[in-house]
Protein backbone atom coordinates (compact mmCIF):
# COMPACT_ATOMS: atom_id res chain seq x y z
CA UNK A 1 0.00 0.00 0.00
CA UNK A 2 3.05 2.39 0.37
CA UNK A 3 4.35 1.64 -2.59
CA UNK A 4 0.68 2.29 -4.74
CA UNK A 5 0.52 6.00 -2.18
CA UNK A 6 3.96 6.57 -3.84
CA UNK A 7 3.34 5.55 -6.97
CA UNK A 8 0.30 7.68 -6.78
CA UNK A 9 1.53 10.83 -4.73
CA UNK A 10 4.24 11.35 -7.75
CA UNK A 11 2.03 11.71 -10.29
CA UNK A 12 -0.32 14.05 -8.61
CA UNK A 13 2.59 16.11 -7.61
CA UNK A 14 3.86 16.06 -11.50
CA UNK A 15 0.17 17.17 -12.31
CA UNK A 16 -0.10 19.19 -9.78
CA UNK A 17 3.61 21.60 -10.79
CA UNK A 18 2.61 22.16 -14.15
CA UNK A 19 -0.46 23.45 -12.95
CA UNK A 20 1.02 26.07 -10.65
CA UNK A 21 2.98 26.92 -13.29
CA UNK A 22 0.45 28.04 -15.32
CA UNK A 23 -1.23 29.48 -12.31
CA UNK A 24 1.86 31.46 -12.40
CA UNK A 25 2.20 32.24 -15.93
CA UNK A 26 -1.36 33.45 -15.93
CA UNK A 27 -0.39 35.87 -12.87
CA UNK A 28 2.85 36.88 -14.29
CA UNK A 29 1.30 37.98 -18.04
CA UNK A 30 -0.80 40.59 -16.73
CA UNK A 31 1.60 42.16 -15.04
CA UNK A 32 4.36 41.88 -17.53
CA UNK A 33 2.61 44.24 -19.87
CA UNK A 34 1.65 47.32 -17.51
CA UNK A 35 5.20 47.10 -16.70
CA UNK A 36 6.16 47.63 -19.78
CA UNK A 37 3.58 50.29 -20.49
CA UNK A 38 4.61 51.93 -17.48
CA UNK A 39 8.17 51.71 -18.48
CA UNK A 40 7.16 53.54 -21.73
């Protein structure tokens, strides 16, 4: 049963990175532009 909660928990946390990542890309984007219009 360890082994199958391992097995599983790596996985999830493989999903689950890429997905913050694009939480995070989606955050940064927004911001990246009125930076840049600021700038200018």
């Amino acid at each position: 049963m360890r082994r199958r909660s391992g097995f599983t928990a790596a996985p999830k946390a493989k999903q689950v990175a890429p997905a913050m990542t694009l939480v995070e890309k989606t955050a940064i984007m927004p911001s990246v532009p009125n930076k840049v219009i600021k700038a200018a």
